[in-house]
C-alpha atoms as a PDB file:
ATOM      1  CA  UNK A   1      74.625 107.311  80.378  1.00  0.00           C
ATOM      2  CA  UNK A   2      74.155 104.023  82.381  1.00  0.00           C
ATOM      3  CA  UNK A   3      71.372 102.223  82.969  1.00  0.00           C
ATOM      4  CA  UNK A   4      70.250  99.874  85.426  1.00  0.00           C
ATOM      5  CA  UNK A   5      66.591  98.770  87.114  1.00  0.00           C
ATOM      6  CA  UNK A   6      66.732 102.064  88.984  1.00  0.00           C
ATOM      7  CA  UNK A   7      67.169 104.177  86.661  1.00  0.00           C
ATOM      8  CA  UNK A   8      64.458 107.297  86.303  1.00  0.00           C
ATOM      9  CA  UNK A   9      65.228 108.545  83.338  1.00  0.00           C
ATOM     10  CA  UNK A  10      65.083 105.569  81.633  1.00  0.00           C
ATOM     11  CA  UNK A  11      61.249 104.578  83.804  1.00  0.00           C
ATOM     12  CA  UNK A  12      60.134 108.334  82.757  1.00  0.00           C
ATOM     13  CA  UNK A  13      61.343 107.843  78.821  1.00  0.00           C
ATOM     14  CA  UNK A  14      59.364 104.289  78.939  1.00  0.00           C
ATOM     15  CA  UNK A  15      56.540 105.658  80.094  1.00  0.00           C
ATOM     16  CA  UNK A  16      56.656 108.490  76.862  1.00  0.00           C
ATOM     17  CA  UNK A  17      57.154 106.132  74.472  1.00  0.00           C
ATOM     18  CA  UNK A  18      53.795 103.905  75.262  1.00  0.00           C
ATOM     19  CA  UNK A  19      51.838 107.406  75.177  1.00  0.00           C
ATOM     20  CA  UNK A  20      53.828 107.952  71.346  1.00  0.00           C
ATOM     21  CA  UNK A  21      52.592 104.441  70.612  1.00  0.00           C
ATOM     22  CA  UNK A  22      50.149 105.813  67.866  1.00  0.00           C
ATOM     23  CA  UNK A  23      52.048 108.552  67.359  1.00  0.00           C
ATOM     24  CA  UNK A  24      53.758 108.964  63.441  1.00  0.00           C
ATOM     25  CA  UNK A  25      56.662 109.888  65.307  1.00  0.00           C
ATOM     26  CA  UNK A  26      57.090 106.742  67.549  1.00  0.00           C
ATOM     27  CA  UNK A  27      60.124 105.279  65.677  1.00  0.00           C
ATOM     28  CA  UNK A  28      62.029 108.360  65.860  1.00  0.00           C
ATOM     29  CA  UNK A  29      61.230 108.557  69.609  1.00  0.00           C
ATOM     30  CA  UNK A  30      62.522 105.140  70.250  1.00  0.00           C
ATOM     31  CA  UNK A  31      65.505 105.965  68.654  1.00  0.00           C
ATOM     32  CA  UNK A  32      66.202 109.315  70.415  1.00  0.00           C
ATOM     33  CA  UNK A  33      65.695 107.392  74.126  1.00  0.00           C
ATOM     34  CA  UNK A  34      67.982 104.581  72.871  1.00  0.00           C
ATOM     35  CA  UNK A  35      70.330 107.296  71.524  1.00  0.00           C
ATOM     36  CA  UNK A  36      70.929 108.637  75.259  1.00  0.00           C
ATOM     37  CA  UNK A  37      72.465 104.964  76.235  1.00  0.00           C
ATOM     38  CA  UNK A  38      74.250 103.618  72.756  1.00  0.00           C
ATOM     39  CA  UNK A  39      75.892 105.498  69.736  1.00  0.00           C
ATOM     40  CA  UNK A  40      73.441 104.935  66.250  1.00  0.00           C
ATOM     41  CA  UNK A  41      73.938 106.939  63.314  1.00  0.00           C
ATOM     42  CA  UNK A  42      71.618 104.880  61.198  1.00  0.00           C
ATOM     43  CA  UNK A  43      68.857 103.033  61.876  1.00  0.00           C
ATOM     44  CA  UNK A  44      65.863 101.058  59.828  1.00  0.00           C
ATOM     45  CA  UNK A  45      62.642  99.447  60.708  1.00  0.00           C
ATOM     46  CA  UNK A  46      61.872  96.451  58.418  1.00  0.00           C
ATOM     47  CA  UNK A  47      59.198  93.325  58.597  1.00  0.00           C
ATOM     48  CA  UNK A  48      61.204  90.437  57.027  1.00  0.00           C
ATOM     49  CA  UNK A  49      59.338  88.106  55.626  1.00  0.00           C
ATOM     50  CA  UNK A  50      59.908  85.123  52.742  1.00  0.00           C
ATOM     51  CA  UNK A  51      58.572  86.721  49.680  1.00  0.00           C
ATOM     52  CA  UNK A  52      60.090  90.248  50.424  1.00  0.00           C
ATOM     53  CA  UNK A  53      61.206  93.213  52.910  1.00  0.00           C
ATOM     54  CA  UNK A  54      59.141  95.795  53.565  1.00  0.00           C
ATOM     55  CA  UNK A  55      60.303  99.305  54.687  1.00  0.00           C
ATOM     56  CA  UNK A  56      58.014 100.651  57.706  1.00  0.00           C
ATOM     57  CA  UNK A  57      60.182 103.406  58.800  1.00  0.00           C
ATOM     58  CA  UNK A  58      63.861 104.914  58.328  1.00  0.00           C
ATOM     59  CA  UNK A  59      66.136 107.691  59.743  1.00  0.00           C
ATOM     60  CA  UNK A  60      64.459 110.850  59.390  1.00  0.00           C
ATOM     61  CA  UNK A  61      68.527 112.787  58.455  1.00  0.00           C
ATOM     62  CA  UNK A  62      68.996 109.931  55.964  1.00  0.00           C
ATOM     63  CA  UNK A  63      70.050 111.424  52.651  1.00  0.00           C
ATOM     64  CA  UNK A  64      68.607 110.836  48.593  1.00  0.00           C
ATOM     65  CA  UNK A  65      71.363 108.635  48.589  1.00  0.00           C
ATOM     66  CA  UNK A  66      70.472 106.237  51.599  1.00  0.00           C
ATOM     67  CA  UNK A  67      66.929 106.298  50.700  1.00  0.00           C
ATOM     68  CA  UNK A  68      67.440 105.629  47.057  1.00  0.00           C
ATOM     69  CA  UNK A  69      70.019 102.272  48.490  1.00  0.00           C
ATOM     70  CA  UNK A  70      67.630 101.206  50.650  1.00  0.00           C
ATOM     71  CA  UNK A  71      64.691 100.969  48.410  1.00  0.00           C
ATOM     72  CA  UNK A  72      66.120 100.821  44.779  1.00  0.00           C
ATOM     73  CA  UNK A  73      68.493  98.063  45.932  1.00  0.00           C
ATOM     74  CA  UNK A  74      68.434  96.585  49.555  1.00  0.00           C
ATOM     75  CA  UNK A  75      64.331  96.477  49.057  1.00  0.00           C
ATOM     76  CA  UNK A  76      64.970  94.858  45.212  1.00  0.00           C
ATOM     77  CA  UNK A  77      66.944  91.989  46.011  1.00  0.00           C
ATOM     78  CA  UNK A  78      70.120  92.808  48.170  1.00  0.00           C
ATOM     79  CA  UNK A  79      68.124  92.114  51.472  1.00  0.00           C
ATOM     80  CA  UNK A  80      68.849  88.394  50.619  1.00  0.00           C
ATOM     81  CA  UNK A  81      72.766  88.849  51.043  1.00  0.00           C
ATOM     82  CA  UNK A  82      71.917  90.884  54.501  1.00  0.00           C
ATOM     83  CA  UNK A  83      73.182  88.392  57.641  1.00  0.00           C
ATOM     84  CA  UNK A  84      70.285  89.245  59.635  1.00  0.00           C
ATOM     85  CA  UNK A  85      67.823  88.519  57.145  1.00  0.00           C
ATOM     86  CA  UNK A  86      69.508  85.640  56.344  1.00  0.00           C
ATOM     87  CA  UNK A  87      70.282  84.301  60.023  1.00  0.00           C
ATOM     88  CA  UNK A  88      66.211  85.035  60.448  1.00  0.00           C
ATOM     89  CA  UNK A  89      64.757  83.033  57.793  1.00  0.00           C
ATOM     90  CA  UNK A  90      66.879  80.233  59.063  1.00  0.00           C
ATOM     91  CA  UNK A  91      65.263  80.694  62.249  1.00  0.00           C
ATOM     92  CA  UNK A  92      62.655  83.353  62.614  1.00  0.00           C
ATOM     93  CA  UNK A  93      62.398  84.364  65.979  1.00  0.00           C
ATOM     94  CA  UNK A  94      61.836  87.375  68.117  1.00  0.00           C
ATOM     95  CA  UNK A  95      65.230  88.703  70.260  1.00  0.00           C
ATOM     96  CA  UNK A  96      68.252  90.427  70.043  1.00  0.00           C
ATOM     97  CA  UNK A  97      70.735  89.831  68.318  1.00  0.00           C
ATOM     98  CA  UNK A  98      74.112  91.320  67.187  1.00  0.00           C
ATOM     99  CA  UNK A  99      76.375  91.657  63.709  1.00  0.00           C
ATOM    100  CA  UNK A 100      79.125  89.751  65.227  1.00  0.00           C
ATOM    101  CA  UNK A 101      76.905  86.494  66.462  1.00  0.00           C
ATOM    102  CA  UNK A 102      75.556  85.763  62.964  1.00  0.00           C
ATOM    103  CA  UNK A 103      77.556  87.511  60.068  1.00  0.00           C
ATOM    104  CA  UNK A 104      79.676  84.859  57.973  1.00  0.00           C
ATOM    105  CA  UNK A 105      83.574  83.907  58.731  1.00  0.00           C
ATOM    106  CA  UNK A 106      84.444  85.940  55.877  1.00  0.00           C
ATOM    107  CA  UNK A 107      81.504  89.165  55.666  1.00  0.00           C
ATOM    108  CA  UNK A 108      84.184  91.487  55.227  1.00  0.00           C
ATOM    109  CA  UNK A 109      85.074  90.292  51.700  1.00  0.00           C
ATOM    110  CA  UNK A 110      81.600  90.083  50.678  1.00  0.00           C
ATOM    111  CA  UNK A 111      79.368  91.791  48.081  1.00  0.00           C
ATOM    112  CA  UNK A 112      76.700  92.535  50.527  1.00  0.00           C
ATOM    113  CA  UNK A 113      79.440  94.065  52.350  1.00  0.00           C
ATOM    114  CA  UNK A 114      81.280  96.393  49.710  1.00  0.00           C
ATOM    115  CA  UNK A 115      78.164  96.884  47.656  1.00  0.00           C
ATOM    116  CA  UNK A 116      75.736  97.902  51.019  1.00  0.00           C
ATOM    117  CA  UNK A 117      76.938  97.571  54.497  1.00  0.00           C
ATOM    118  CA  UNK A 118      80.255  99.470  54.470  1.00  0.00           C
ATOM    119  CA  UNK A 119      78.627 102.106  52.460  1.00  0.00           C
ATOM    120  CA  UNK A 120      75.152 102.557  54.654  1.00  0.00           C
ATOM    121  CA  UNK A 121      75.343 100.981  57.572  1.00  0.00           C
ATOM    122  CA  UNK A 122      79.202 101.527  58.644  1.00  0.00           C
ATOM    123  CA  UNK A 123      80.876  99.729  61.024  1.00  0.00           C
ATOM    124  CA  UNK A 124      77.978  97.885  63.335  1.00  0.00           C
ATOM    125  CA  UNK A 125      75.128  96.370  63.477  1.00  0.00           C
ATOM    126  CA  UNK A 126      72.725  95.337  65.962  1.00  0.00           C
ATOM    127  CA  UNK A 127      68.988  94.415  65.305  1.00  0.00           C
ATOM    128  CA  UNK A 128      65.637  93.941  67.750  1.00  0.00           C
ATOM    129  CA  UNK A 129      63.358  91.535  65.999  1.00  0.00           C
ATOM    130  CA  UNK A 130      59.766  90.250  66.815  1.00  0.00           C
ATOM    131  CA  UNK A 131      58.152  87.403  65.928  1.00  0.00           C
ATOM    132  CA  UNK A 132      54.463  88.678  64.191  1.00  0.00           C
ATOM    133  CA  UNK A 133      53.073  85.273  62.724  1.00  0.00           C
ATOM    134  CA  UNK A 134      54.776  82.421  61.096  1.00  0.00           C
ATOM    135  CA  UNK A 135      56.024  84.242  58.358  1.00  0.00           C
ATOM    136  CA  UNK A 136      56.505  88.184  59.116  1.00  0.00           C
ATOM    137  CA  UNK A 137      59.259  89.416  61.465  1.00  0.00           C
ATOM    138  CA  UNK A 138      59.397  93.120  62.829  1.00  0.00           C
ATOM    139  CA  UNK A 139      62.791  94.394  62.719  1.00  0.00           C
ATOM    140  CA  UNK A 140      64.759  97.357  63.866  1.00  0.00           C
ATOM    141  CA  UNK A 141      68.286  97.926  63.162  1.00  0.00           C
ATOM    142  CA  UNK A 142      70.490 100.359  64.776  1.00  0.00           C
ATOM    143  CA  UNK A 143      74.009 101.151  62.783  1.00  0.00           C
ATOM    144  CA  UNK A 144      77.087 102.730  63.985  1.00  0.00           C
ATOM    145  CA  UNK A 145      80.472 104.067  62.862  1.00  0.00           C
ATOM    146  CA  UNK A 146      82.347 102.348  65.817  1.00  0.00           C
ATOM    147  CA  UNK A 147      82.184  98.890  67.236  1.00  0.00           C
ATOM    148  CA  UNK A 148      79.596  98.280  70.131  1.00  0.00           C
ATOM    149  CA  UNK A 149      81.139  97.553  73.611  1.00  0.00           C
ATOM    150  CA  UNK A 150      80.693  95.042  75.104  1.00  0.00           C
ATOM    151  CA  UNK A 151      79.010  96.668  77.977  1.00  0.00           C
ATOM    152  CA  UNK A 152      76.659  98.572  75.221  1.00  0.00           C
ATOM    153  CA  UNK A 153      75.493  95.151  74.203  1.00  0.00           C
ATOM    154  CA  UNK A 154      74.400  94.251  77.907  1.00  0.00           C
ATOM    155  CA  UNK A 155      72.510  97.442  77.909  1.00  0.00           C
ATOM    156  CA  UNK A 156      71.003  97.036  74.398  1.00  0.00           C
ATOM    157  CA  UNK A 157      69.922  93.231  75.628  1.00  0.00           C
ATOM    158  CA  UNK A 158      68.844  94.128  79.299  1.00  0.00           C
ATOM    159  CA  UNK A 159      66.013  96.493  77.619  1.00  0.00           C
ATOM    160  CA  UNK A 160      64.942  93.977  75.279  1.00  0.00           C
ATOM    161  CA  UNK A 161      61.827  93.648  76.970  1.00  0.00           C
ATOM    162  CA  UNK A 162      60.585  97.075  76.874  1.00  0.00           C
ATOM    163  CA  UNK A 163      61.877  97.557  73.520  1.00  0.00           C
ATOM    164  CA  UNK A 164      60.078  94.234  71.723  1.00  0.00           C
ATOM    165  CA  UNK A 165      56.989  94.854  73.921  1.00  0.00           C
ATOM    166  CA  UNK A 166      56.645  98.534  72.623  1.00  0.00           C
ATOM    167  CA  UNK A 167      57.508  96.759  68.905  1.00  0.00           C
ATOM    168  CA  UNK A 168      54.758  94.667  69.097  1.00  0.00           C
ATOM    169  CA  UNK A 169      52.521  97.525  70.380  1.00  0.00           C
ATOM    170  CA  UNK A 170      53.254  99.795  67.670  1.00  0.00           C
ATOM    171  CA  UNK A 171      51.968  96.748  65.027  1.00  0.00           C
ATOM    172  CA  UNK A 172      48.332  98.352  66.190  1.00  0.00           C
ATOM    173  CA  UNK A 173      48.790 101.141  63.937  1.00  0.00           C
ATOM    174  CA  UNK A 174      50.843 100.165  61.050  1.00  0.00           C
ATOM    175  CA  UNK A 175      47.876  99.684  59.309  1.00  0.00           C
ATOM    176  CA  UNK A 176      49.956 100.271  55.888  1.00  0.00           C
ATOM    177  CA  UNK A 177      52.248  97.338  56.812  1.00  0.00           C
ATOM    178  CA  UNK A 178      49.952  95.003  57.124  1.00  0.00           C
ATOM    179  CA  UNK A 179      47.596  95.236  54.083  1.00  0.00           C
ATOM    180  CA  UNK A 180      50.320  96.303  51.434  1.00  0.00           C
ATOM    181  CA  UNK A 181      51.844  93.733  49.664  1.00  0.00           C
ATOM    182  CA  UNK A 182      54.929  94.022  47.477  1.00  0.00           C
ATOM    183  CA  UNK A 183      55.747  92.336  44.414  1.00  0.00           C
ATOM    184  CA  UNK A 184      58.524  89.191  44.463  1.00  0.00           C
ATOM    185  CA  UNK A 185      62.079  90.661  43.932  1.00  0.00           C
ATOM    186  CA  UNK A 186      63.904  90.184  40.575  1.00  0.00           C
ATOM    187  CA  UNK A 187      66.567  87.774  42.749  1.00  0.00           C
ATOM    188  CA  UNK A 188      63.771  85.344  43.198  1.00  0.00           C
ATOM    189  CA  UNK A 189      62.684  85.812  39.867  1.00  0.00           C
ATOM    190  CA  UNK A 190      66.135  85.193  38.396  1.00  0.00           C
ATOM    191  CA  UNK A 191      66.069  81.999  40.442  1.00  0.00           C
ATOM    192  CA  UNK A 192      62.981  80.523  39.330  1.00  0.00           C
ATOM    193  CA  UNK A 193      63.740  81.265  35.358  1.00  0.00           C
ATOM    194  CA  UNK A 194      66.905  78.621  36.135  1.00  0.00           C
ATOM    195  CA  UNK A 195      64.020  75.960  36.123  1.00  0.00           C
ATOM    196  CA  UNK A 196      65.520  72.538  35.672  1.00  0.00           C
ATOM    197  CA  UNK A 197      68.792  74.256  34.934  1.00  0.00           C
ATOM    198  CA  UNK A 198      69.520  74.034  38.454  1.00  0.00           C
ATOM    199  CA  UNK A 199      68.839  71.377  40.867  1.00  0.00           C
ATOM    200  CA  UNK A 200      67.339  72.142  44.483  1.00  0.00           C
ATOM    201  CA  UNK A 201      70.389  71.390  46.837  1.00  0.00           C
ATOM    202  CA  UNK A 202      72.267  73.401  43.848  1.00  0.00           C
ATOM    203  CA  UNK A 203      69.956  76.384  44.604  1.00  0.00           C
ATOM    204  CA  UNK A 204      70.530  76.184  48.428  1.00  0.00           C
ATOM    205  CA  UNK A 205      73.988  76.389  47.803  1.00  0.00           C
ATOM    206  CA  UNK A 206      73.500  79.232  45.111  1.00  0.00           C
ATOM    207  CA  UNK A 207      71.669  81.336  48.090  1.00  0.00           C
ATOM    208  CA  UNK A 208      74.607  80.607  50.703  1.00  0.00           C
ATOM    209  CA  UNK A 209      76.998  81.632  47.981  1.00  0.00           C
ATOM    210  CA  UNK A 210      75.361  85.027  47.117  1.00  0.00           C
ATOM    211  CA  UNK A 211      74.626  85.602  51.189  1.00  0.00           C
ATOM    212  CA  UNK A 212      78.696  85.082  51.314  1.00  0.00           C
ATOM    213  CA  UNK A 213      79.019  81.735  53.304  1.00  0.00           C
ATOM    214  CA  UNK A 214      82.213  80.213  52.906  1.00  0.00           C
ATOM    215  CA  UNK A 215      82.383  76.512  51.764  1.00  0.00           C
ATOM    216  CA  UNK A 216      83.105  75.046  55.372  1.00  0.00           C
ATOM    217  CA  UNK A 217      79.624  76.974  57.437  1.00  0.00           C
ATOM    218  CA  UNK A 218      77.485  76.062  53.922  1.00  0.00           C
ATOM    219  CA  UNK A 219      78.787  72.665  54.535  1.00  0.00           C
ATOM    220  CA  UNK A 220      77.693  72.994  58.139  1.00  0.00           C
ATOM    221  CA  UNK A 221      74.240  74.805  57.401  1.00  0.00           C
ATOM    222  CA  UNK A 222      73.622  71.745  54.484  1.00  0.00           C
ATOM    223  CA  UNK A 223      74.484  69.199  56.452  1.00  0.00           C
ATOM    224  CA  UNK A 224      76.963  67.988  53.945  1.00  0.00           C
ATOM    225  CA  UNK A 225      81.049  67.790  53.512  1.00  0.00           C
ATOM    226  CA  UNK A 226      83.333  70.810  52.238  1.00  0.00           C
ATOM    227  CA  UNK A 227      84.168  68.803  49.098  1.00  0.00           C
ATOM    228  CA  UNK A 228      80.364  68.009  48.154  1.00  0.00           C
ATOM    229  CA  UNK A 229      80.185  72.052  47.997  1.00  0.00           C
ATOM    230  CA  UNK A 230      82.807  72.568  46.133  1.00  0.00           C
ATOM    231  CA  UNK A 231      81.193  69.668  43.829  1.00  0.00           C
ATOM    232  CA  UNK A 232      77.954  72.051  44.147  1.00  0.00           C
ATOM    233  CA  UNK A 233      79.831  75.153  43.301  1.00  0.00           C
ATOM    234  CA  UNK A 234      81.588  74.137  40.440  1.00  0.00           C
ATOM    235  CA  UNK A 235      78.667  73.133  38.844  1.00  0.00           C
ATOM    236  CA  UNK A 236      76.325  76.090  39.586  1.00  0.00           C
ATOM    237  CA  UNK A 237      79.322  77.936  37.865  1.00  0.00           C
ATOM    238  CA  UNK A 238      79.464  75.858  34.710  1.00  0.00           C
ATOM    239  CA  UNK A 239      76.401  76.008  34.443  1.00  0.00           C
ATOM    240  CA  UNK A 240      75.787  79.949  34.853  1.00  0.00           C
ATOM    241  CA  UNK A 241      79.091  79.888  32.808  1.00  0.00           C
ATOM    242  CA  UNK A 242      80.999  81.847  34.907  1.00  0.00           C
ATOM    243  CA  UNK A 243      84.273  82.160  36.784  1.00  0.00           C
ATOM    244  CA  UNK A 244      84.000  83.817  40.038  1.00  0.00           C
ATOM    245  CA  UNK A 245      81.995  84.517  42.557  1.00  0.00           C
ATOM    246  CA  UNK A 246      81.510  88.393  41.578  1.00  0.00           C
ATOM    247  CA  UNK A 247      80.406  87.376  38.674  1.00  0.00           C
ATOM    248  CA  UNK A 248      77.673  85.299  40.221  1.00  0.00           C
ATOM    249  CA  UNK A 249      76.686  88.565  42.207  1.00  0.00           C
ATOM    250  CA  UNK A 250      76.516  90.441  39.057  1.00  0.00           C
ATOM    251  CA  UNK A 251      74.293  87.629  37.491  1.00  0.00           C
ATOM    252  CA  UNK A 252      71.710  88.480  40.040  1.00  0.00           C
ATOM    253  CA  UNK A 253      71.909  91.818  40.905  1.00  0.00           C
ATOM    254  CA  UNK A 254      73.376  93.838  38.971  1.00  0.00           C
ATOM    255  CA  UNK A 255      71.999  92.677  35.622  1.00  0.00           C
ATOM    256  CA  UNK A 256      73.419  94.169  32.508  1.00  0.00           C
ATOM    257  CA  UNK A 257      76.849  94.618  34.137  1.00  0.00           C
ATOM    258  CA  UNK A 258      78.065  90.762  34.592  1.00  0.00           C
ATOM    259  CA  UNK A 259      80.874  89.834  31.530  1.00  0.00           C
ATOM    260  CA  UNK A 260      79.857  87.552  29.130  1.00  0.00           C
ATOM    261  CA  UNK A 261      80.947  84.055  29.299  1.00  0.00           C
ATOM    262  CA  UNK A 262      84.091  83.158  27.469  1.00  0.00           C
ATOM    263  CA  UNK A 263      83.154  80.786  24.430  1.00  0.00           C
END
């Protein structure tokens, strides 16, 4: 279906959703109306925020499988590797924004990729975010097992309004969001046991590595030249003593599987 300024069904759905905005159901709602205009097969609401992501609501078909992924691993660390966290830590603010526009010159060869996105999310990814306070972000992601058009992307972007308005809205009665508070993930923890081990640009470059970055846009993002990364890198992995970069992955999340060092 198309949609345009004119459109009824679209007015008529609008008008549904702010009377659902205290409903339990409202995600699912938002989803179904969006549903009638773009193709998701998965989608996730999140609130990003430094210490941790929390999980507000998820696809109600999503299987012990997804569920267990998202909270057992995405939740526990591999949020960090996720582009759109990533690209909104960097700079949290509230809009649209699509896989294509932030993910790194070489996300297909990733961990985050192979370990999570192929797996769960598919093909696509496209995520409304909106700005609560300085810290928190409210996210919703939509997945899909084909690419967006390009004409899907003008319609996802020309509701943005509506969408991030009834976002914000909905905050009034996510009472559980607000005062829960999750403990730091391991990742972080696993950072800050590396002490003195590590120095802080070294650590920068550690989080650009695991988030899949190659050596030219950490370069750009640090402000600094190709070779003084590769500098940074081969240090981070003499110190870690390891080889390659999946064994830096395993080093942080996946603990008990990395290879020992070669002595």
């Amino acid at each position: 279906m198309s949609l345009d300024l004119h459109n009824l069904a679209w007015h008529r759905s609008a008008g549904t959703l702010i009377m659902q905005l205290n409903r339990p159901a409202f995600w699912s709602s938002l989803v179904r109306v969006l549903k009638e205009y773009v193709q998701i097969d998965n989608w996730v609401v999140l609130i990003f925020s430094d210490q941790q992501v929390r999980v507000i609501s998820l696809t109600e078909v999503a299987d012990a499988d997804e569920v267990d992924a998202l909270t057992q691993r995405y939740v526990k660390g591999l949020y960090l590797l996720d582009p759109f966290y990533i690209a909104n830590r960097e700079n949290p603010q509230s809009g649209f924004f699509h896989l294509s526009d932030i993910a790194p010159e070489h996300f297909l060869t990733t961990e985050y990729y192979h370990q999570y996105f192929a797996q769960y999310v598919s093909v696509d990814e496209v995520q409304y975010n909106v700005q609560l306070d300085v810290d928190r972000t409210l996210c919703i992601s939509f997945g899909s097992n084909v690419r967006y058009s390009p004409q899907q992307i003008t319609t996802l972007d020309m509701i943005k309004p509506w969408v991030m308005a009834l976002m914000h809205q909905r905050m009034c009665f996510e009472n559980d969001a607000e005062k829960s508070q999750a403990e730091p993930p391991p990742w972080s923890e696993a950072i800050m046991q590396l002490g003195a081990q590590i120095t802080a640009r070294e650590k920068d470059v550690l989080r650009l590595l695991l988030s899949g970055f190659s050596n030219k846009e950490i370069a750009g993002k640090l402000s600094l030249s190709t070779e003084t990364i590769k500098v940074h890198r081969r240090n981070l992995y003499n110190k870690l003593s390891i080889k390659s970069q999946s064994e830096l992955f395993a080093r942080f999340f996946m603990p008990g599987q990395e290879t020992s060092p070669a002595h």
